[in-house]
Protein backbone atom coordinates (compact mmCIF):
# COMPACT_ATOMS: atom_id res chain seq x y z
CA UNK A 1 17.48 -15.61 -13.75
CA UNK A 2 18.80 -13.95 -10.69
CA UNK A 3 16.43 -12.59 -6.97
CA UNK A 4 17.19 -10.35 -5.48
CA UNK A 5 15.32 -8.57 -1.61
CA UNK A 6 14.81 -4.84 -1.79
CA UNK A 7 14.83 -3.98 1.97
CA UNK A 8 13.09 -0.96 3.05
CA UNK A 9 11.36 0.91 5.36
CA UNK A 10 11.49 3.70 7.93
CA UNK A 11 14.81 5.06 9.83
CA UNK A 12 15.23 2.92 12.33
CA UNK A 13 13.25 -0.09 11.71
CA UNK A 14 15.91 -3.06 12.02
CA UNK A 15 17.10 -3.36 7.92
CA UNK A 16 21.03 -3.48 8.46
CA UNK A 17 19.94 -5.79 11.58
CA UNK A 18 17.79 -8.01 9.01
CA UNK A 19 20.30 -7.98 6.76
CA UNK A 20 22.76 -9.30 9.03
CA UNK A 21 20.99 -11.80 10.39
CA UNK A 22 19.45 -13.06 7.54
CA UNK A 23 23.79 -13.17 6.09
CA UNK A 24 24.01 -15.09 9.00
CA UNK A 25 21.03 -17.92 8.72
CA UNK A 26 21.96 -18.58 5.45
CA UNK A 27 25.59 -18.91 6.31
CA UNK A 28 24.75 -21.71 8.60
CA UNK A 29 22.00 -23.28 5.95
CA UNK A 30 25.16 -23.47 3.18
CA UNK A 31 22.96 -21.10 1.22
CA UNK A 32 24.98 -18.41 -0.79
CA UNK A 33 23.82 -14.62 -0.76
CA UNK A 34 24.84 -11.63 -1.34
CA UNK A 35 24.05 -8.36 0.40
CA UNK A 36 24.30 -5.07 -1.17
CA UNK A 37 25.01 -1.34 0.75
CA UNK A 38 22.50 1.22 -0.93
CA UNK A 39 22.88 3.72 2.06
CA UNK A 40 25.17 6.18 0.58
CA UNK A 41 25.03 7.67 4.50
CA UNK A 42 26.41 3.71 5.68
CA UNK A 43 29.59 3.69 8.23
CA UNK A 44 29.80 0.16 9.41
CA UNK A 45 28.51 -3.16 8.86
CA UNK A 46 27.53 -6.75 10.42
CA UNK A 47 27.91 -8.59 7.17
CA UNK A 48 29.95 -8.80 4.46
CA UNK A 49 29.10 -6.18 1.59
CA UNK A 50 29.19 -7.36 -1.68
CA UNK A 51 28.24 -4.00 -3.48
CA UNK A 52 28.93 -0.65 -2.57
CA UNK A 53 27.03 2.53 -3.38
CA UNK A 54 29.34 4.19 -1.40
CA UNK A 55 32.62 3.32 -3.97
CA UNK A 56 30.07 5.43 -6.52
CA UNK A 57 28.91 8.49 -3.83
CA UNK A 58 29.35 9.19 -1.07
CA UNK A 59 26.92 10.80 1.39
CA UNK A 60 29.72 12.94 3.51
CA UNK A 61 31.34 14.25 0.18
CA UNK A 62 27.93 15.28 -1.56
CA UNK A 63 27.44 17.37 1.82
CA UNK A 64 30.70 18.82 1.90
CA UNK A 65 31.09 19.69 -1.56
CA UNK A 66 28.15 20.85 -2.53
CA UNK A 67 27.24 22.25 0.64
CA UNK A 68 23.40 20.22 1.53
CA UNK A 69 22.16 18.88 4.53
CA UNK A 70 21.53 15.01 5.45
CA UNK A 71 18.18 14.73 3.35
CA UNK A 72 18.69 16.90 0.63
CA UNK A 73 22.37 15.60 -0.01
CA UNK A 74 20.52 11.63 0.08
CA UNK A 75 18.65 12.67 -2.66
CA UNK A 76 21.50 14.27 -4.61
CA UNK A 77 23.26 10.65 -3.87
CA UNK A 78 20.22 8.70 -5.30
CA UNK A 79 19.49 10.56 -8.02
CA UNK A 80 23.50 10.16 -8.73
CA UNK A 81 22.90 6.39 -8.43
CA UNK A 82 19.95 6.31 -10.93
CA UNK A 83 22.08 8.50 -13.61
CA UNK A 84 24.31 5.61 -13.19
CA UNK A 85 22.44 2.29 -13.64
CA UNK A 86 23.51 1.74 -16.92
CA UNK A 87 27.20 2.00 -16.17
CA UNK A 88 28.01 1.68 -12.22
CA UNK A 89 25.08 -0.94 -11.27
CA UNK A 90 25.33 -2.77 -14.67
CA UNK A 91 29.11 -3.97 -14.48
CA UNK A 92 28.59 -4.63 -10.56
CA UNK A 93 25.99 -6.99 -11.23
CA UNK A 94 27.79 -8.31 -14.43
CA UNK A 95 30.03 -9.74 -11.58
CA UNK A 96 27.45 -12.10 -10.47
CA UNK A 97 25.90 -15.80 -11.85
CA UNK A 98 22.42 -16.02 -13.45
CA UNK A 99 21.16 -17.54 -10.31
CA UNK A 100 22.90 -15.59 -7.76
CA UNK A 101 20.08 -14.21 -4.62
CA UNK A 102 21.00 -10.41 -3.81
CA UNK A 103 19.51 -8.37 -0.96
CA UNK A 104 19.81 -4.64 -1.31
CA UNK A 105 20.09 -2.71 2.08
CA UNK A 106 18.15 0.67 1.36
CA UNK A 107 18.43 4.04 3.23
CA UNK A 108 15.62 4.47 5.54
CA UNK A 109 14.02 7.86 3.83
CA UNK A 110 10.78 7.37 3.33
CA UNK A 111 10.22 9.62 0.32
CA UNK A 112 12.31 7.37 -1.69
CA UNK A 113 9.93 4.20 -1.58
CA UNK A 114 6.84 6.57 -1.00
CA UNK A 115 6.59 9.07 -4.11
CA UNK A 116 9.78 9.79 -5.86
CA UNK A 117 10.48 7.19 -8.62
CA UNK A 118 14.46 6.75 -7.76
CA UNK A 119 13.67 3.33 -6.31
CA UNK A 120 11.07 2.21 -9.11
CA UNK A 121 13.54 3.24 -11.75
CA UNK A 122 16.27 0.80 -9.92
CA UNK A 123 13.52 -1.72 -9.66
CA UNK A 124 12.47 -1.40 -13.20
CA UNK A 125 16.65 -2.10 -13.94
CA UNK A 126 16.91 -5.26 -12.32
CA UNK A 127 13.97 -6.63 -13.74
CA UNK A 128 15.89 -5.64 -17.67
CA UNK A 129 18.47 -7.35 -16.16
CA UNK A 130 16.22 -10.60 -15.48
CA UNK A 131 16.25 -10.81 -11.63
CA UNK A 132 12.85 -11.85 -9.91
CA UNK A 133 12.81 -8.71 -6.94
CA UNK A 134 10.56 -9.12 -3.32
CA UNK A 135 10.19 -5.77 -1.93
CA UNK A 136 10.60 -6.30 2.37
CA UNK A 137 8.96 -3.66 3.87
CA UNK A 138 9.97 -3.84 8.07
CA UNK A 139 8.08 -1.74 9.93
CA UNK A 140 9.24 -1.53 14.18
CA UNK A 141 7.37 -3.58 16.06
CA UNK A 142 7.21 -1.36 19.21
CA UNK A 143 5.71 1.39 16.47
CA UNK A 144 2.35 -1.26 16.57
CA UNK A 145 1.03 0.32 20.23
CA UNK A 146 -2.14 1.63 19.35
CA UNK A 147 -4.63 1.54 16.05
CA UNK A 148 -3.65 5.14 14.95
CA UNK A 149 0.37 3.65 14.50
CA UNK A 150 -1.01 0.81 12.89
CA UNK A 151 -2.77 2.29 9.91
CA UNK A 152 -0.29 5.02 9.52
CA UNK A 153 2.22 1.75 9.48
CA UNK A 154 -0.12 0.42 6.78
CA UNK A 155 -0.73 3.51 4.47
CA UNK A 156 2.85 3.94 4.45
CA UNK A 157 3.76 -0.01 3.33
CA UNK A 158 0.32 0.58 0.71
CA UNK A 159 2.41 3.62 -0.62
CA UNK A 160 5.40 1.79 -1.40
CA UNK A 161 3.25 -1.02 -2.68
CA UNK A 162 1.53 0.75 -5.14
CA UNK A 163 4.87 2.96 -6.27
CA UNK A 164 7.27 -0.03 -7.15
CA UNK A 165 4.84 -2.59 -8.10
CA UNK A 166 6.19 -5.52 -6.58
CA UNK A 167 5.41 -8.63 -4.83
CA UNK A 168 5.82 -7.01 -1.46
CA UNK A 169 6.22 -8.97 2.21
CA UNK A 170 5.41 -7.60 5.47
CA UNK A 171 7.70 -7.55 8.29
CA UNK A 172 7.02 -6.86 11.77
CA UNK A 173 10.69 -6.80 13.31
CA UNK A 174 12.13 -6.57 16.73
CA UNK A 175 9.76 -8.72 17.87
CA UNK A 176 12.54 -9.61 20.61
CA UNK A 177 12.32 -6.34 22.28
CA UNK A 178 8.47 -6.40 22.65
CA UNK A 179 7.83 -6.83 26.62
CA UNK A 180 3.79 -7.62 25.89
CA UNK A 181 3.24 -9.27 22.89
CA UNK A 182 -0.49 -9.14 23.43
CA UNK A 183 -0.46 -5.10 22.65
CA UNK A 184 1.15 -6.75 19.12
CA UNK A 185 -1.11 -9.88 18.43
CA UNK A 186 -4.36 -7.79 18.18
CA UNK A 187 -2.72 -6.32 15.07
CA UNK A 188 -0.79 -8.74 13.04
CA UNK A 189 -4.04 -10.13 11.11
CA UNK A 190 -6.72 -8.14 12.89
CA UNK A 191 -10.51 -8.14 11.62
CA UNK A 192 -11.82 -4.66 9.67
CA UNK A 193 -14.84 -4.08 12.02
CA UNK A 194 -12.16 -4.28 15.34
CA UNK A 195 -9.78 -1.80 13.58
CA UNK A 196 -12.73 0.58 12.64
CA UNK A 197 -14.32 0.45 16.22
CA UNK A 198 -10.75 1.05 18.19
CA UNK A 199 -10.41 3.96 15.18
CA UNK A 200 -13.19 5.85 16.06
CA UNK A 201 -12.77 5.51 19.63
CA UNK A 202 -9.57 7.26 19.38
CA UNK A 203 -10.83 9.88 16.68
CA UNK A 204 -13.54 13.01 16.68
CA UNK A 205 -16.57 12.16 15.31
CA UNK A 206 -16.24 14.22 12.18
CA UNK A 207 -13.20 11.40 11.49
CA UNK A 208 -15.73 8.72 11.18
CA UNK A 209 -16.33 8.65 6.88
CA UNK A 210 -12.37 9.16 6.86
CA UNK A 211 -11.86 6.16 9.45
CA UNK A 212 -13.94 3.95 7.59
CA UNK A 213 -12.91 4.93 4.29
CA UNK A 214 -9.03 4.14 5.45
CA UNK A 215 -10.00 0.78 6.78
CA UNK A 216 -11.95 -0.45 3.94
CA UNK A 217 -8.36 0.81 1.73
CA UNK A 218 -6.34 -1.24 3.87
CA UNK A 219 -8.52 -4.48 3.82
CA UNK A 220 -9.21 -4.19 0.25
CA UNK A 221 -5.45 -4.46 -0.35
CA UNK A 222 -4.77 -6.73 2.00
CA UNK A 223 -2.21 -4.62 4.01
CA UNK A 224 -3.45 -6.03 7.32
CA UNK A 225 -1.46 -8.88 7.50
CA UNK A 226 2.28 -8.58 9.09
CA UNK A 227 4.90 -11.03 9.45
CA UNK A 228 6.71 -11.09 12.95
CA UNK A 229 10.08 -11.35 13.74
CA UNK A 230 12.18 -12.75 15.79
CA UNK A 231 15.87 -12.66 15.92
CA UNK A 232 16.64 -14.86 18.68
CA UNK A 233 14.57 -17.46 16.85
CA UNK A 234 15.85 -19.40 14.09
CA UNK A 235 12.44 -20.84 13.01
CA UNK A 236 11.32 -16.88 12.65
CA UNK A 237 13.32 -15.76 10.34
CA UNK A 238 13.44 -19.27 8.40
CA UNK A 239 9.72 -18.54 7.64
CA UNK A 240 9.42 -15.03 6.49
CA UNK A 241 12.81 -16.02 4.30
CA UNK A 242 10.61 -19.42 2.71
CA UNK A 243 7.72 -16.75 2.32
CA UNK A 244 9.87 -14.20 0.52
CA UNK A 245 11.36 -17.02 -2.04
CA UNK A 246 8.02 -17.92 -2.58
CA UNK A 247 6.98 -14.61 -3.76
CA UNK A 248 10.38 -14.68 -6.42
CA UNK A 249 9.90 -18.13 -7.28
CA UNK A 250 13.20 -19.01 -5.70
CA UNK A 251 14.51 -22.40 -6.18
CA UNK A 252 11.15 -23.43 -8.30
CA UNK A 253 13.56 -24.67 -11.13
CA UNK A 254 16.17 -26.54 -9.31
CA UNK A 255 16.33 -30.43 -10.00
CA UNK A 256 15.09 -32.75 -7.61
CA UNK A 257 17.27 -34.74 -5.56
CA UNK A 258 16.26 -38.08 -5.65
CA UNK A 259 17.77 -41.06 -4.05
CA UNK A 260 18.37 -44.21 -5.57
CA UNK A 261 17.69 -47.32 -3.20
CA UNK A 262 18.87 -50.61 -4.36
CA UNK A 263 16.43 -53.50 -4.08
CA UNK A 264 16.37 -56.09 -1.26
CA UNK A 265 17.55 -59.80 -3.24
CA UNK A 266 14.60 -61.85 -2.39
CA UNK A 267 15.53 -64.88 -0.15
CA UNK A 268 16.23 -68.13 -1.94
């Protein structure tokens, strides 16, 4: 059985940086994964790239040949990728052990984890081919300023929930660049009733069914809660990692290491 990360989330939101520092961590750990470019639109990396999309399609010759912008030639590139699980994907990951741990590095268009079934499709491939998959949804940290970012944050992370169907982690990154963390503490497990009052303070009156109705959504499905993260400490990213291969069942069915001790010859 292989894991693998699927790392998504908005333009901008720290994923390559995640990536990289998570290649990084486990490097130091002696822990062995691999992390895979799915951002046809990709020029340079931090890490070393174990799969490319980009040897399949690539985004700058989709938009020359065929003549589409930035968006529209993404989702030629993805849809190109999902004609071509069963081929391209299949002997890439024929490369790799049973056991291997994989972390996919996904563009940062929104549609794609939102409401178009590209990624679920991939998803629903990887799980054929027997690997456990976490979605990692980071959302930017300095987005969490006020209640209205927050549930917007939220819906978004519920939509991707609900389209791919996976055991799905919630990362607050760039924690490191936040100058008042207090703005960001009221928000990483805040209570319903605080969230609906700060709501309809900053919403008309005629808002206040729709508030409520949003708030209950989000508590009922638990999207309140947010991981932070840290880059500049090691302990931050070693938890939301243990968290994540929790959610796979990573390293459940290794053997225990036990050490033998030799008795102490009682005294004559």
């Amino acid at each position: 059985m292989g894991f693998a990360q699927l790392v998504i989330g908005p333009a901008g939101s720290g994923k390559s940086t995640y990536c990289s520092s998570l290649y990084q961590h486990c490097e130091t750990m002696r822990r062995t994964i691999h992390i895979v470019n799915l951002d046809p639109a990709a020029e340079s990396f931090d890490y070393p790239v174990a799969m490319d999309i980009r040897e399949l399609v690539s985004l700058d010759d989709v938009m020359e040949e065929l003549g589409l912008g930035p968006n529209g030639g993404l989702m030629y590139c993805m849809e190109h990728l999902e004609e071509n699980l069963d081929d391209w994907l299949t002997d890439e990951l024929d490369n790799y052990l049973d056991d291997d741990y994989l972390v996919f590095d996904c563009p940062g268009q929104i549609e794609l984890f939102s409401h178009v079934p590209m990624l679920r499709n991939f998803v629903d491939h990887l799980k054929r081919k027997n690997f456990n998959v976490c979605a990692v949804y980071l959302l930017d940290s300095q987005f969490m300023t006020d209640v209205t970012k927050f549930i917007s944050g939220c819906m978004a992370s519920l939509s991707a929930m609900v389209q791919l169907e996976l055991p799905h982690v919630n990362i607050l990154s760039k924690m490191d660049l936040v100058t008042n963390k207090r703005d960001i503490e009221d928000y990483l497990n805040p209570e319903p009733r605080f969230l609906l009052s700060e709501l309809n303070q900053r919403m008309a009156p005629q808002f206040g069914k729709l508030n409520k109705a949003l708030i209950e959504l989000v508590d009922e499905y638990s999207m309140v809660s947010f991981l932070p993260l840290d880059l500049r400490k090691e302990s931050s990213i070693r938890y939301i990692l243990s968290q994540i291969d929790n959610c796979i069942q990573f390293g459940e069915d290794a053997d225990v290491k036990v050490k033998d001790f030799e008795e102490d010859e009682d005294d004559d």
